[in-house]
Protein backbone atom coordinates (compact mmCIF):
# COMPACT_ATOMS: atom_id res chain seq x y z
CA UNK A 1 0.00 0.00 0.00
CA UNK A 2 1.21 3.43 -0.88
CA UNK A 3 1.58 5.73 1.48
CA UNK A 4 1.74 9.48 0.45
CA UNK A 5 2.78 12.99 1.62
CA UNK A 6 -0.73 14.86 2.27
CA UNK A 7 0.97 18.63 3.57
CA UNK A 8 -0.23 21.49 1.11
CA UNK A 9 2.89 23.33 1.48
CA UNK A 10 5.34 20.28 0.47
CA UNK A 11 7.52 20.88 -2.85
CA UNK A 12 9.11 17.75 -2.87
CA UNK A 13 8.81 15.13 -5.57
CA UNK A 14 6.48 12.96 -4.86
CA UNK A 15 4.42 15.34 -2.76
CA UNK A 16 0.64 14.94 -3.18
CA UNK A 17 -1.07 16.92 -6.50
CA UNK A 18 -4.02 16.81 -8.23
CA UNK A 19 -2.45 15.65 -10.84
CA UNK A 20 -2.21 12.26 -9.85
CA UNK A 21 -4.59 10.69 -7.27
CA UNK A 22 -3.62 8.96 -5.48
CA UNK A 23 0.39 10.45 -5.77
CA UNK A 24 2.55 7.52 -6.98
CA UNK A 25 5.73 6.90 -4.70
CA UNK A 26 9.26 7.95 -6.30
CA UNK A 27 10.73 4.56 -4.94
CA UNK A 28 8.35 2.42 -6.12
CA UNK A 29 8.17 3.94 -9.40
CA UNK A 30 11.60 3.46 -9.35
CA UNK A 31 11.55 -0.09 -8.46
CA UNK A 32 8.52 -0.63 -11.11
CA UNK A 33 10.96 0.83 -14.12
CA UNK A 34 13.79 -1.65 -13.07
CA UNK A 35 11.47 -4.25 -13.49
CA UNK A 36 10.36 -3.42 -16.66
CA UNK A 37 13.73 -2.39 -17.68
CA UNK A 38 14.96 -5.83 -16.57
CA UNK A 39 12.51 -8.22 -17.99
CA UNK A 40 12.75 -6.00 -21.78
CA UNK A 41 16.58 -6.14 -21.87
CA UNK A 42 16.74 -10.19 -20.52
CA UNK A 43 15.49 -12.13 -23.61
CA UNK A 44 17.80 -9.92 -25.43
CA UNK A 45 21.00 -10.62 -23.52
CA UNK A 46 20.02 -14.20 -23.73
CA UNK A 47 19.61 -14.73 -27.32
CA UNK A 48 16.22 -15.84 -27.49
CA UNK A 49 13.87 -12.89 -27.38
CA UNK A 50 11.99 -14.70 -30.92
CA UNK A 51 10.38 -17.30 -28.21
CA UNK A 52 8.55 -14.52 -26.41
CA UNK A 53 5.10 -13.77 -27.78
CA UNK A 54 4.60 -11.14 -30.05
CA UNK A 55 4.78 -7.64 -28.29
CA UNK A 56 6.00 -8.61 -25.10
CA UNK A 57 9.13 -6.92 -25.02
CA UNK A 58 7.90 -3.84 -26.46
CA UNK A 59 5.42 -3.55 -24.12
CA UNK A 60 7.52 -3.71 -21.39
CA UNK A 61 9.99 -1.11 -22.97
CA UNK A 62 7.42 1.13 -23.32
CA UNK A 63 6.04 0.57 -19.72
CA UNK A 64 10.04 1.81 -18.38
CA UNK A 65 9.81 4.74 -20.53
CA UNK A 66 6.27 5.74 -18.70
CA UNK A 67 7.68 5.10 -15.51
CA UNK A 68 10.73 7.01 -16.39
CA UNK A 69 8.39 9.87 -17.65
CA UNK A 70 6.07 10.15 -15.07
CA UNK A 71 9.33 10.51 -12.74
CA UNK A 72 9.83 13.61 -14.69
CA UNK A 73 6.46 14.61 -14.27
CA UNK A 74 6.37 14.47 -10.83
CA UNK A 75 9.51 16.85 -10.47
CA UNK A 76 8.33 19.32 -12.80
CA UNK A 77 5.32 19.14 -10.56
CA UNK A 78 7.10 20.01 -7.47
CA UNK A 79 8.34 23.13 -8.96
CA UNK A 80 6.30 24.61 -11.29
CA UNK A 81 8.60 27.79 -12.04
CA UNK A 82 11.11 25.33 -13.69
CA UNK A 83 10.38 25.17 -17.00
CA UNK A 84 13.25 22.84 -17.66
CA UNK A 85 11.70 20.26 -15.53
CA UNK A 86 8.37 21.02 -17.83
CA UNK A 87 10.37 20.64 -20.88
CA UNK A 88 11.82 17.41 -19.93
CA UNK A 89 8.84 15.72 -18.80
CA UNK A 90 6.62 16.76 -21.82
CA UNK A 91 9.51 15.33 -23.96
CA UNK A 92 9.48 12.09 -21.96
CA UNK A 93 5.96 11.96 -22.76
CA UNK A 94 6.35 12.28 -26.05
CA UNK A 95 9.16 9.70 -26.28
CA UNK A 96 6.30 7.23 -24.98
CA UNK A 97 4.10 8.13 -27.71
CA UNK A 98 6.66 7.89 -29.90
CA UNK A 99 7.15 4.67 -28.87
CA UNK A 100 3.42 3.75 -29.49
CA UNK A 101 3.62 4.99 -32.95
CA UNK A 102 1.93 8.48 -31.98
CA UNK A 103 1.66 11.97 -33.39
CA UNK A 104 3.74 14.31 -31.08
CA UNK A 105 1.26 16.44 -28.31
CA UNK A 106 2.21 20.25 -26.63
CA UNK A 107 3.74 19.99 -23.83
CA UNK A 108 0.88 20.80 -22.04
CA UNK A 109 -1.46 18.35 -23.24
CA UNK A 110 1.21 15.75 -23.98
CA UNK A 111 1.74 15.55 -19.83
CA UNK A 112 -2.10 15.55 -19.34
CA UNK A 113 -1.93 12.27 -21.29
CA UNK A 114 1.13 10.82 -19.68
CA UNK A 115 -0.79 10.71 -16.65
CA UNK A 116 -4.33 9.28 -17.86
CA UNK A 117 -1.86 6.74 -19.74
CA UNK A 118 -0.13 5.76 -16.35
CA UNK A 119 -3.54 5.69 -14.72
CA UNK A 120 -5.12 3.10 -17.06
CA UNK A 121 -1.52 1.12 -16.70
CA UNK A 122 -1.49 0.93 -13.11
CA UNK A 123 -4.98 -0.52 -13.11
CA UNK A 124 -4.92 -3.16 -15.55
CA UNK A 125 -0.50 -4.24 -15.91
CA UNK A 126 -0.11 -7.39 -13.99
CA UNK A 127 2.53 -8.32 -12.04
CA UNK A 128 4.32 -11.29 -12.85
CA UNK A 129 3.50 -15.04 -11.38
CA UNK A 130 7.28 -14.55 -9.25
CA UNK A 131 6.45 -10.79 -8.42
CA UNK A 132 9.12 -9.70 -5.58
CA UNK A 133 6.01 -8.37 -3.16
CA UNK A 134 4.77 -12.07 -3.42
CA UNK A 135 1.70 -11.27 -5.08
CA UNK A 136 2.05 -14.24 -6.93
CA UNK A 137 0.71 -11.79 -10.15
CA UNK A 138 -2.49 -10.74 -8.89
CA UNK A 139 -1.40 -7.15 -7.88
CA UNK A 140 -3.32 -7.38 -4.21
CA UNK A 141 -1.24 -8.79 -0.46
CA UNK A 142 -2.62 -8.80 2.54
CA UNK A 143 -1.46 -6.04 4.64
CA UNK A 144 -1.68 -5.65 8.49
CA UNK A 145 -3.99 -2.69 9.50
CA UNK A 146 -4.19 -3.44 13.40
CA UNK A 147 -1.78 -5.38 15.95
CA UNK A 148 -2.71 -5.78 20.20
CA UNK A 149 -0.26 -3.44 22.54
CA UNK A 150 2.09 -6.06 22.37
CA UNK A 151 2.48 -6.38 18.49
CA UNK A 152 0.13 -8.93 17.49
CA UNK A 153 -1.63 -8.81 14.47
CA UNK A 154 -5.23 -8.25 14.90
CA UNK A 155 -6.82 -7.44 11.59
CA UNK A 156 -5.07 -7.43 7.95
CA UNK A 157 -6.99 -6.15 4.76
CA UNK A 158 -6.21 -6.27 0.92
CA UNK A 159 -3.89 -3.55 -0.57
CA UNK A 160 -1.75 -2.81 -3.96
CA UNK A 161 1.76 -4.92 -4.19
CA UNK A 162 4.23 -2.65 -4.24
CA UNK A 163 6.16 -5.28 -5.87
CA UNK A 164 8.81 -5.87 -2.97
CA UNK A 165 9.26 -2.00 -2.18
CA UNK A 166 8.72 -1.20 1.14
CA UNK A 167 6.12 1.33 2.23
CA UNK A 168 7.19 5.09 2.27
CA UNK A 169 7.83 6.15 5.95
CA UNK A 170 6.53 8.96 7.64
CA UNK A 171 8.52 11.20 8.64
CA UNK A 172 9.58 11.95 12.38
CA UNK A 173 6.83 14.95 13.01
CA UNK A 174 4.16 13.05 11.35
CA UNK A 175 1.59 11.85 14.89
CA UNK A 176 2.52 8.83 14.38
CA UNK A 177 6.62 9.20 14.64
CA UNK A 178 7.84 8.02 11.86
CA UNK A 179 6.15 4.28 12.86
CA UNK A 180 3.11 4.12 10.78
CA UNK A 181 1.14 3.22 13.54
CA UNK A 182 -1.15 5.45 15.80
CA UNK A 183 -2.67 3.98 19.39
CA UNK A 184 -6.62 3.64 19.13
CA UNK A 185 -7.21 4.11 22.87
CA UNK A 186 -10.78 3.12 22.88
CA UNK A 187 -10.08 -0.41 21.00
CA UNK A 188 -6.78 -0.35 22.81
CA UNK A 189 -5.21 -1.42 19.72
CA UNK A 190 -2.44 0.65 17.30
CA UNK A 191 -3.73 1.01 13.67
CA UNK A 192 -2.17 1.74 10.47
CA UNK A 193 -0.85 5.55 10.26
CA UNK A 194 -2.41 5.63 6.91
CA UNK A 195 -1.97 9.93 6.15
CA UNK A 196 0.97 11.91 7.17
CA UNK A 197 -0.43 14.50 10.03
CA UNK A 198 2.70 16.65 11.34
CA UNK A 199 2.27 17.16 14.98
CA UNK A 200 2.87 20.43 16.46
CA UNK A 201 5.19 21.86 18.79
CA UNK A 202 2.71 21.52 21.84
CA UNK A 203 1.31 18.35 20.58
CA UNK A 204 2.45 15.19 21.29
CA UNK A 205 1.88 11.93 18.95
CA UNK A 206 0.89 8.62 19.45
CA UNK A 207 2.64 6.84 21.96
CA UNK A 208 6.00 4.82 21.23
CA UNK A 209 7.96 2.23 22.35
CA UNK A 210 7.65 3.00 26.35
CA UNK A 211 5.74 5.98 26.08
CA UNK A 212 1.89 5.80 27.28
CA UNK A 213 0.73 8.83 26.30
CA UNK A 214 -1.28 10.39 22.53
CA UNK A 215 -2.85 12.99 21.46
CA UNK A 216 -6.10 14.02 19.58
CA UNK A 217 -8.85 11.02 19.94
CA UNK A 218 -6.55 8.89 21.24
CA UNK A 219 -5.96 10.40 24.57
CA UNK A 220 -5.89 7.11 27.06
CA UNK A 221 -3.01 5.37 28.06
CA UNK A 222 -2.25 2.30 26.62
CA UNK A 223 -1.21 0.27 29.74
């Protein structure tokens, strides 16, 4: 499951935008493009890529170049006034319609498409059968939403692969700490931190390893 940065005021890449919903995660993306990278360049480096089935390997080079432009979308994002970063992200959306055998867009509306094309791929692309966040190819794991005070897990629910890459962490002023998980005082169970919230300076978070104390709703000790 993808966690995301939810702060109005963050520029960083990766941040969360309108333009993307949810706001893919740099690392995975990352991790996704190796993949795809990987599995286009393999049956080449072995000799063999005639015994794939027709298509395969472009598809998956033109699922890296995507990736790679949607990287580039995302950093233009975080800065609008660079119009480098623009440039270069239109451009790698144009190399992926390129790719496809398409007419060349604006800038403009060439990113608008990069991202309804990205959309539509991370809905329907499968993973594969040996996928490295043991999906086994069907793109959903189980994923642990509540554990008991003493780490137990209580309750898991379905959730995107992330095909092996971890989840992004919060970071130290979100409530939760940096864990991911917040104290539910009145089921006396810790839940997924599923938003970055950063605390504030007379605000204290969640309670953490030896600490029996929260904040907010949560505002029992946990012991």
């Amino acid at each position: 499951m993808t966690l995301t940065i939810h702060a109005t005021t963050d520029t960083r890449p990766g941040a969360a935008h309108p333009a993307y919903d949810p706001t893919p995660s740099i690392p995975l993306l990352i991790t996704e493009l190796t993949h795809e990278e990987f599995w286009a360049r393999y049956a080449k480096a072995r000799g063999d890529a005639e015994h794939f089935a027709p298509g395969y390997l472009a598809a998956r080079e033109t699922a890296a170049l995507l990736l790679r432009a949607v990287i580039a979308d995302l950093f233009a994002l975080a800065d609008p006034a660079n119009t480098r970063a623009a440039a270069d992200a239109a451009a790698a959306a144009n190399r992926v319609r390129r790719k496809s055998l398409q007419m060349m867009l604006p800038a403009n509306a060439a990113r608008a498409w990069l991202r309804g094309e990205y959309e539509a791929w991370r809905n329907t692309e499968s993973h594969p059968p040996n996928c490295p966040g043991h999906c086994r190819g069907t793109g959903i794991v189980m994923v642990t939403t509540t554990w008991q005070d003493d780490g137990a897990p209580v309750w898991a629910e379905p959730a995107d692969c992330r095909r092996g890459e971890e989840d992004d962490p919060h970071a130290d002023d979100c409530l939760c700490h940096g864990t991911g998980q917040r104290w539910n005082a009145e089921s006396r169970e810790y839940e997924l931190c599923d938003r970055y919230t950063p605390g504030s300076d007379d605000a204290r978070g969640e309670p953490r390893a030896g600490e029996a104390w929260s904040t907010g709703p949560y505002d029992e000790e946990p012991f």
